[in-house]
N, C-alpha and C. Protein backbone atom coordinates (compact mmCIF):
# COMPACT_ATOMS: atom_id res chain seq x y z
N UNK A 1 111.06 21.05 47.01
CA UNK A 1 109.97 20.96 46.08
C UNK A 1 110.51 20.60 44.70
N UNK A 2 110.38 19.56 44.36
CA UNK A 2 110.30 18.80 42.95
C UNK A 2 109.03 19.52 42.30
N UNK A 3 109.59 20.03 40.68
CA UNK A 3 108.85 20.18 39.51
C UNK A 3 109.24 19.13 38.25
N UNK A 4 108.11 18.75 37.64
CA UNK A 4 108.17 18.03 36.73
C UNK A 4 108.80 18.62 35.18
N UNK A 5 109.76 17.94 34.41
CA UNK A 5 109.99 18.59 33.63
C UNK A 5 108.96 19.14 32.40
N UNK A 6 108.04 18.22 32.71
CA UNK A 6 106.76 18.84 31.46
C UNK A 6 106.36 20.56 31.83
N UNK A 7 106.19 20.39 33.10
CA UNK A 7 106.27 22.34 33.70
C UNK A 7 106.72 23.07 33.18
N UNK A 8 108.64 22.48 33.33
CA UNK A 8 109.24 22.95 33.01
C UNK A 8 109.31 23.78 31.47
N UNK A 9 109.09 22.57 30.65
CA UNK A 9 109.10 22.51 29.15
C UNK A 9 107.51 23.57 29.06
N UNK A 10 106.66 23.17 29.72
CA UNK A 10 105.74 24.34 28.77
C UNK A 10 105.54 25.58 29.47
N UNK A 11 106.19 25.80 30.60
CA UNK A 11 106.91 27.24 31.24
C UNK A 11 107.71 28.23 30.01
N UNK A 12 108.48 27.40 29.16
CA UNK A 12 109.37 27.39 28.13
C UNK A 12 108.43 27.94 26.63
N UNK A 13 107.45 27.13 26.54
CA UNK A 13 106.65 27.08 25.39
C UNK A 13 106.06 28.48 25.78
N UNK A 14 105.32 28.80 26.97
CA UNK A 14 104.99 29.94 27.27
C UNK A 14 105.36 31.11 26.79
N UNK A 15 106.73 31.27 27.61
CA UNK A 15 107.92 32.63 27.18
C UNK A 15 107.93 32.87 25.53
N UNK A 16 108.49 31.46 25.07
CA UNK A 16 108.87 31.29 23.38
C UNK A 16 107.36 32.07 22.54
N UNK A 17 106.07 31.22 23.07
CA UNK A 17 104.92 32.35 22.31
C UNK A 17 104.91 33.60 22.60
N UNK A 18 105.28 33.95 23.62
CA UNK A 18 105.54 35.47 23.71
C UNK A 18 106.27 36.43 23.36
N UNK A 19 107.26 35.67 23.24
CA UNK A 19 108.46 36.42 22.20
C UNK A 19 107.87 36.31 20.63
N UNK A 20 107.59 35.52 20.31
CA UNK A 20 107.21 35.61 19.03
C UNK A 20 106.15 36.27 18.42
N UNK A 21 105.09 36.73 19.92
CA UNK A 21 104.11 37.60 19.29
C UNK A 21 104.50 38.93 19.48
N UNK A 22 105.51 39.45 20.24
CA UNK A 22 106.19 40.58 20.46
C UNK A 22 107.12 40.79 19.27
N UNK A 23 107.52 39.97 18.86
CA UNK A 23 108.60 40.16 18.02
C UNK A 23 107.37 40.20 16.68
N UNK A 24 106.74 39.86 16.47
CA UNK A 24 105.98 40.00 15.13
C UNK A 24 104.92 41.56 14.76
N UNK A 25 104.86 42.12 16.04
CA UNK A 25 103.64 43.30 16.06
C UNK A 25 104.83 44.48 14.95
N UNK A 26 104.39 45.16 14.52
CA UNK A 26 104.83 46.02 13.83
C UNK A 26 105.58 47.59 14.93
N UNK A 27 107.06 47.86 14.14
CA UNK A 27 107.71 48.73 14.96
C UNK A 27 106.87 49.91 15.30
N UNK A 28 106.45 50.82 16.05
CA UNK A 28 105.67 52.11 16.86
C UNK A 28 107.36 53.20 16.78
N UNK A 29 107.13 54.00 15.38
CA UNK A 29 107.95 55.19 15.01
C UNK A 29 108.65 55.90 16.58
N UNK A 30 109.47 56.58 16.84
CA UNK A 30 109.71 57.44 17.67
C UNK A 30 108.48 58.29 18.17
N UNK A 31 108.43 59.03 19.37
CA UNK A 31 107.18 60.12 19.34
C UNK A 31 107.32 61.17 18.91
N UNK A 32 108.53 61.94 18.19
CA UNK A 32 108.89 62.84 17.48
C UNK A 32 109.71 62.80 16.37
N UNK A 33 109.28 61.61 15.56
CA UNK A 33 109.86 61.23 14.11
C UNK A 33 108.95 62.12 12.98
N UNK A 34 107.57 62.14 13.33
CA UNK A 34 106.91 62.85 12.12
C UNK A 34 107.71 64.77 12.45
N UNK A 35 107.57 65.03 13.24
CA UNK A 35 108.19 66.26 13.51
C UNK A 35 109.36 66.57 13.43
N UNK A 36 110.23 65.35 13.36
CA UNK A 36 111.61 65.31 12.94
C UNK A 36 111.66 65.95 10.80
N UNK A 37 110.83 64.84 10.50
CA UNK A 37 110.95 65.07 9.62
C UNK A 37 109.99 66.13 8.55
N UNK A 38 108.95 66.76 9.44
CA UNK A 38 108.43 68.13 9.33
C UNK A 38 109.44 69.19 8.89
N UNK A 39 110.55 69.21 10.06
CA UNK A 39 111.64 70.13 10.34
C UNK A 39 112.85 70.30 9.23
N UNK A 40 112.74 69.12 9.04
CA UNK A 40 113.79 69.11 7.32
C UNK A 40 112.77 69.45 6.72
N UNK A 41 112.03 69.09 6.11
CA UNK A 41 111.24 69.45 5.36
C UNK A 41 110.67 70.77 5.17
N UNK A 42 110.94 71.39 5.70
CA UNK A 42 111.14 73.22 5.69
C UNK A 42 112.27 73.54 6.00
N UNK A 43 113.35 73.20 5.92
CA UNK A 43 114.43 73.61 5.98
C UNK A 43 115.10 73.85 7.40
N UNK A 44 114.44 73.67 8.35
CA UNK A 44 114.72 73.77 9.71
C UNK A 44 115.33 73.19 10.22
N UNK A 45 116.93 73.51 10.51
CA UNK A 45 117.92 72.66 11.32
C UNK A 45 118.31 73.16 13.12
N UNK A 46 118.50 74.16 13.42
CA UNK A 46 118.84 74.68 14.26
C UNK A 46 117.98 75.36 15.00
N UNK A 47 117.03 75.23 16.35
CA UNK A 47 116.10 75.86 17.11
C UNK A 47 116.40 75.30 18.35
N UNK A 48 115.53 75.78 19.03
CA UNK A 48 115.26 75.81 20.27
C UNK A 48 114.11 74.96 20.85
N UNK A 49 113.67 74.37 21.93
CA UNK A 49 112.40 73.77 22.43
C UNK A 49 112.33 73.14 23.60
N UNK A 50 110.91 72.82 24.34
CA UNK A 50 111.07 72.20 25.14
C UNK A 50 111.81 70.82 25.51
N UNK A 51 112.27 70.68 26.61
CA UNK A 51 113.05 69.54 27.00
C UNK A 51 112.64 68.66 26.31
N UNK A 52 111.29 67.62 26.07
CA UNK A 52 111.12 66.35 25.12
C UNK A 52 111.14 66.76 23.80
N UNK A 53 110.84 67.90 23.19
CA UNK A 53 111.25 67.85 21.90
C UNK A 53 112.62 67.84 21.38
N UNK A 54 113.04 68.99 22.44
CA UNK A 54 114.91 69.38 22.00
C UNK A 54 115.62 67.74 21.92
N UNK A 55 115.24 66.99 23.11
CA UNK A 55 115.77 65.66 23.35
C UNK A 55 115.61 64.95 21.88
N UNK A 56 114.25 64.66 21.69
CA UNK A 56 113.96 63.71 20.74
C UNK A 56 114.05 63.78 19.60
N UNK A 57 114.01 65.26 18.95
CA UNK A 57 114.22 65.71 17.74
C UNK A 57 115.42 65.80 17.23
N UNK A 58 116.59 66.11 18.31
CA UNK A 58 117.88 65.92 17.99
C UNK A 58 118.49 64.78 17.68
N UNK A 59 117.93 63.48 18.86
CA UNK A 59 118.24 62.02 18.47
C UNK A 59 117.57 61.73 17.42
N UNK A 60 116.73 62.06 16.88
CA UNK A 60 116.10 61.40 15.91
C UNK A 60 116.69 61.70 14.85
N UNK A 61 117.02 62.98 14.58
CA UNK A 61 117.41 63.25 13.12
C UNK A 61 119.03 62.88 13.19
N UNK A 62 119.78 61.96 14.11
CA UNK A 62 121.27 61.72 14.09
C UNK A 62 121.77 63.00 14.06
N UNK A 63 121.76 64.25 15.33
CA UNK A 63 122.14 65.54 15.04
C UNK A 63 122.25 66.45 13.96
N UNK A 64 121.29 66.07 12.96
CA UNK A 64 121.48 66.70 11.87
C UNK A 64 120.35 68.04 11.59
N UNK A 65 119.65 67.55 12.70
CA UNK A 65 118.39 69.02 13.33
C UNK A 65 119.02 68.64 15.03
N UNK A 66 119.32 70.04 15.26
CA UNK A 66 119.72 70.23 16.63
C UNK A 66 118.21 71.35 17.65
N UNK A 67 118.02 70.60 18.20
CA UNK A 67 117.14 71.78 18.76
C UNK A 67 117.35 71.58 20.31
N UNK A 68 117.74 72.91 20.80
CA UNK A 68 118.45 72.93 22.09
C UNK A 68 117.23 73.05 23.17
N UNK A 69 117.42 72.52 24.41
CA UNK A 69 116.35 72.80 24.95
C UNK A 69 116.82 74.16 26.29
N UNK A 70 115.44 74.92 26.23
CA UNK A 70 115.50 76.17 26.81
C UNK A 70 114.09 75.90 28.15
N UNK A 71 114.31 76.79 28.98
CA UNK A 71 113.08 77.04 29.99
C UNK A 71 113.15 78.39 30.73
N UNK A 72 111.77 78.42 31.14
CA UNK A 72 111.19 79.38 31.72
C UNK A 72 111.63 79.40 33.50
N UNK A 73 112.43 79.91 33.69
CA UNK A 73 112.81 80.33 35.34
C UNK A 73 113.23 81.28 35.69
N UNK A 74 111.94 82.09 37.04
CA UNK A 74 111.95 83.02 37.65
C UNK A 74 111.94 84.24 36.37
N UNK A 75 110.97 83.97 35.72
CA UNK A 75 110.18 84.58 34.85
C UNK A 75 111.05 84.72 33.70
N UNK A 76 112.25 83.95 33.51
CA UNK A 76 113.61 84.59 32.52
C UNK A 76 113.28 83.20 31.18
N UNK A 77 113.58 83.24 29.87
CA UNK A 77 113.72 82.12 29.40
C UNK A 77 115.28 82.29 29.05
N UNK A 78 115.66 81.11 29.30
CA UNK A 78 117.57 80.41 29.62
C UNK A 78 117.40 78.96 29.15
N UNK A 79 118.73 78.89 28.47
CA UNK A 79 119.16 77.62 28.10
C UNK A 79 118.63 76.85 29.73
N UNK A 80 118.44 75.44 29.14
CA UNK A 80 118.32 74.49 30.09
C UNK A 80 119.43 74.19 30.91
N UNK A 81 118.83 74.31 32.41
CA UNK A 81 119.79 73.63 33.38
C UNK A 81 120.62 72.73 33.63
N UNK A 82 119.98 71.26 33.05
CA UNK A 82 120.12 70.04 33.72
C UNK A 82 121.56 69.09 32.75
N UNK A 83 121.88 68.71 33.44
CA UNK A 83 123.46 67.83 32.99
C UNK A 83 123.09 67.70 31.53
N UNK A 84 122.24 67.43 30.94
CA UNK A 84 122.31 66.98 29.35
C UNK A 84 122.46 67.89 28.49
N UNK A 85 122.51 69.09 28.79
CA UNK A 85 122.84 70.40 27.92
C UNK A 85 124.37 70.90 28.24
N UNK A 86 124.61 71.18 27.36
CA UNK A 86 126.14 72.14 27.49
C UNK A 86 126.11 73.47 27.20
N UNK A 87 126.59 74.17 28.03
CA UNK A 87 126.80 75.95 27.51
C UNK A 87 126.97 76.62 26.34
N UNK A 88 128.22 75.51 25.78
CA UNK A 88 128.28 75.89 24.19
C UNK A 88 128.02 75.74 23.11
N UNK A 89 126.40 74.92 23.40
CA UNK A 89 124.94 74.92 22.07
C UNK A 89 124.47 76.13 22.21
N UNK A 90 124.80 77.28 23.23
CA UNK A 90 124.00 78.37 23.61
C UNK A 90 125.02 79.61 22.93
N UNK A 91 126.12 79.48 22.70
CA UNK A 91 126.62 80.30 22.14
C UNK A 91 126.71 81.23 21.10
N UNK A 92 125.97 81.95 20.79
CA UNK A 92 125.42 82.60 19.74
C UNK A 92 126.78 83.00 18.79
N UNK A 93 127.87 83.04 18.94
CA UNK A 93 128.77 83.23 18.02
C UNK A 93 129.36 82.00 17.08
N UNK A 94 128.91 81.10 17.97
CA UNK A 94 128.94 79.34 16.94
C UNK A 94 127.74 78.59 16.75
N UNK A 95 126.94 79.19 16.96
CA UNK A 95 125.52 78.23 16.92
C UNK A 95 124.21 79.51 16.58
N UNK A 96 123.77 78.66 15.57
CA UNK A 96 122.38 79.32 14.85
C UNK A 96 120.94 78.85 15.25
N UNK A 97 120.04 79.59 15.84
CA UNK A 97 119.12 79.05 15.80
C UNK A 97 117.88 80.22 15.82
N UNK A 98 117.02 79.90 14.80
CA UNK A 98 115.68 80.36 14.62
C UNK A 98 114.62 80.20 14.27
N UNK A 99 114.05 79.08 15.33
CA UNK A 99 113.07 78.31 15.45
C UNK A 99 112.43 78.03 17.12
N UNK A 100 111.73 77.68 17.55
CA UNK A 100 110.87 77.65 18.31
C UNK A 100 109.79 76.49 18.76
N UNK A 101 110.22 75.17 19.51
CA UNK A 101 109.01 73.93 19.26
C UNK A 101 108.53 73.78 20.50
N UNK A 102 107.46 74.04 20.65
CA UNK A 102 106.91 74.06 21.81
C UNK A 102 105.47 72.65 21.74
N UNK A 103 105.57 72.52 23.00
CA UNK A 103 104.22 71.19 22.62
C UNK A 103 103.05 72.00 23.09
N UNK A 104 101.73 71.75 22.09
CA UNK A 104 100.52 72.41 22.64
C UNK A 104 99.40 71.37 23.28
N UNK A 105 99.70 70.53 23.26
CA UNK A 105 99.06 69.42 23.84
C UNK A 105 99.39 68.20 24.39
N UNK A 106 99.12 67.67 25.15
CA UNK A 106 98.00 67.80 25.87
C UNK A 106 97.80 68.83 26.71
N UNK A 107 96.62 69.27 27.46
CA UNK A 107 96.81 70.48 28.23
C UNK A 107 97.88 70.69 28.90
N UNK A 108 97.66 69.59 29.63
CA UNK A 108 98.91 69.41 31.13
C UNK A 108 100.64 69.62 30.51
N UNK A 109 100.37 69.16 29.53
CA UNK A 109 102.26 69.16 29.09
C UNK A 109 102.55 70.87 28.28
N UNK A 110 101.53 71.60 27.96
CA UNK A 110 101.64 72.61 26.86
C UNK A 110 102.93 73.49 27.64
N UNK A 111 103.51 73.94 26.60
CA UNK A 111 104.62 74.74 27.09
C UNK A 111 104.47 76.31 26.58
N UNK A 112 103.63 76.33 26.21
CA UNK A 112 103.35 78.21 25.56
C UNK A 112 104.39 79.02 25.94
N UNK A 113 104.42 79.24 27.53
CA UNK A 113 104.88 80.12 27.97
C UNK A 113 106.49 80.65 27.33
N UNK A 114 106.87 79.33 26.80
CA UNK A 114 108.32 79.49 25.87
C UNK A 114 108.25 80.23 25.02
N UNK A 115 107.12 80.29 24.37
CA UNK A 115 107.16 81.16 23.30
C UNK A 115 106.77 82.61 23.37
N UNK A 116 105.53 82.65 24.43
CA UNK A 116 105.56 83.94 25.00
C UNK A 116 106.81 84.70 25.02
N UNK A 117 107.63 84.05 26.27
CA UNK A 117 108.95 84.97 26.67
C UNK A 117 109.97 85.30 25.50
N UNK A 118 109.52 84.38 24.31
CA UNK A 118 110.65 84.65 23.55
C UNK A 118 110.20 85.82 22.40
N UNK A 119 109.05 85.36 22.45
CA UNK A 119 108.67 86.32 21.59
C UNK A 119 108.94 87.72 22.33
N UNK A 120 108.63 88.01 23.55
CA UNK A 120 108.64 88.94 24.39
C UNK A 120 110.63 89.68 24.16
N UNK A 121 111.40 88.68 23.99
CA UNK A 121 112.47 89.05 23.81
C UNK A 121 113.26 89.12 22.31
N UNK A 122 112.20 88.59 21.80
CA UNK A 122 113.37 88.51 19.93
C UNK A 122 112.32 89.15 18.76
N UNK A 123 110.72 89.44 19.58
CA UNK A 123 109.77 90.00 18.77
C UNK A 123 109.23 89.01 18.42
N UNK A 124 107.83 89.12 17.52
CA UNK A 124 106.76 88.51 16.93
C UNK A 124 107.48 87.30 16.14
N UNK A 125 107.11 86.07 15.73
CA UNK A 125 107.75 85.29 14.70
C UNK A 125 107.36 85.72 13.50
N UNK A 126 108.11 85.10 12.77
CA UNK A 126 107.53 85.59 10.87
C UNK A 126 106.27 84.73 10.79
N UNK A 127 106.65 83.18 11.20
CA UNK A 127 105.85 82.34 11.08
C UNK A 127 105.09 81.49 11.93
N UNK A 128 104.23 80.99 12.23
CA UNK A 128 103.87 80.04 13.19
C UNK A 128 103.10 79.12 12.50
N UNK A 129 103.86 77.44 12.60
CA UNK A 129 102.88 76.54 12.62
C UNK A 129 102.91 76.07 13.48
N UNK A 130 101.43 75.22 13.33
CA UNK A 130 100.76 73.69 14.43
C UNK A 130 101.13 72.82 13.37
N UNK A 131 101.51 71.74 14.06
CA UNK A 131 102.05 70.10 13.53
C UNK A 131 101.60 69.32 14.75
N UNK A 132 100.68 68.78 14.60
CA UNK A 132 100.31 67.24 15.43
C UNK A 132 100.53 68.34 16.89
N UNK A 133 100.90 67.63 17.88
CA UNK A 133 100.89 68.29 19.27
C UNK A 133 102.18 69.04 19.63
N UNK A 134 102.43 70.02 18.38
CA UNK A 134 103.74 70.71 18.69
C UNK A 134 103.38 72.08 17.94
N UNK A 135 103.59 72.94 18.27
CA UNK A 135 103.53 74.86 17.62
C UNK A 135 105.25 74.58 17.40
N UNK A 136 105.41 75.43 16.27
CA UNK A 136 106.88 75.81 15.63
C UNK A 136 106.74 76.75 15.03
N UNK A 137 107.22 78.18 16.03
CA UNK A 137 107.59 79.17 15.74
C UNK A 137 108.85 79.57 15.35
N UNK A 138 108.64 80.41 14.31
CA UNK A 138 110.12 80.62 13.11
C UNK A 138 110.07 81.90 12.92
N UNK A 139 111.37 82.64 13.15
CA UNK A 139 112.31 84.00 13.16
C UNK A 139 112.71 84.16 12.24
N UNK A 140 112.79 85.39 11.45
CA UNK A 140 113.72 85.69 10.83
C UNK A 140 115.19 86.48 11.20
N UNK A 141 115.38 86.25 12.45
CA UNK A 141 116.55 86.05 12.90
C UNK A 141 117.24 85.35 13.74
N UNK A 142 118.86 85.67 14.53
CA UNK A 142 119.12 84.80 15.20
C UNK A 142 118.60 84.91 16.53
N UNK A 143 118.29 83.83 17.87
CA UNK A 143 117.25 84.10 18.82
C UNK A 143 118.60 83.81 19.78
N UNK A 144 119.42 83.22 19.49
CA UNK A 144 120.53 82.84 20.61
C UNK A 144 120.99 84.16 21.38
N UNK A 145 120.87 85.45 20.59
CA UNK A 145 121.28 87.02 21.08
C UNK A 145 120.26 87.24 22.29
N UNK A 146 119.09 86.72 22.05
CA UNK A 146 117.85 86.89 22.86
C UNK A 146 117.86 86.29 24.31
N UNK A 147 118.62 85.29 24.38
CA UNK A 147 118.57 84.96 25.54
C UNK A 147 119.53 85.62 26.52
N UNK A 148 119.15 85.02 27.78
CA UNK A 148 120.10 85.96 29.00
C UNK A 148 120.24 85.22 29.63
């Protein structure tokens, strides 16, 4: 099967407008850049949170807000399982953290229960805010003792 090069050429023209309208739409922020920078903005470097926040909030701010991610298993809250965490963000004799980011929305994703258990183990927070679809609960102490 022979194609003609005019095909060819506006097969070409095709792709090329498409890149160029992709390339022109305006950049879409991280999904946890405003919360990144919530977190400095009160002074908040070092906490704890669910897996997509701990993830995104840490890349976002170039490790300069670390927030480790923790979960709820077999009713216990524990540093996170899975290969992307290391043991010794959990170390309470080198690492500070007293903070709390849990997502409250959408229903299906809410993670409450993090904060339940922790509260259940380090006491009431001093503080609690809502920011966009995230609760950030704040200690006035260290919470790394709290875990087991």
């Amino acid at each position: 099967m022979v194609r003609s090069p005019v095909s060819g050429l506006a097969l070409l023209a095709g792709y090329t407008a498409m890149l160029g309208f992709g390339a022109s739409q305006p950049s879409i922020p991280a999904d946890n850049a405003d919360l990144t920078f919530w977190l400095a903005g009160h002074g908040l470097t070092s906490g704890l949170g669910g897996y997509w926040q701990a993830s995104g909030v840490t890349v976002d701010s170039g490790n300069s807000i670390t927030v480790r991610p923790v979960v709820v298993n077999e009713n216990r809250l524990m540093p996170e399982a899975y290969w992307e965490a290391k043991q010794e963000w959990f170390e309470p004799s080198s690492n500070y953290a007293n903070f709390l980011v849990t997502a409250n929305a959408p229903p299906g994703e809410s993670d409450s229960a993090l904060e339940w258990h922790l509260a259940a183990l380090a006491g009431r927070p001093a503080h609690v805010y809502e920011f966009g679809r995230n609760t950030i609960a704040v200690w006035d102490r260290k919470l790394l003792t709290a875990l087991g």
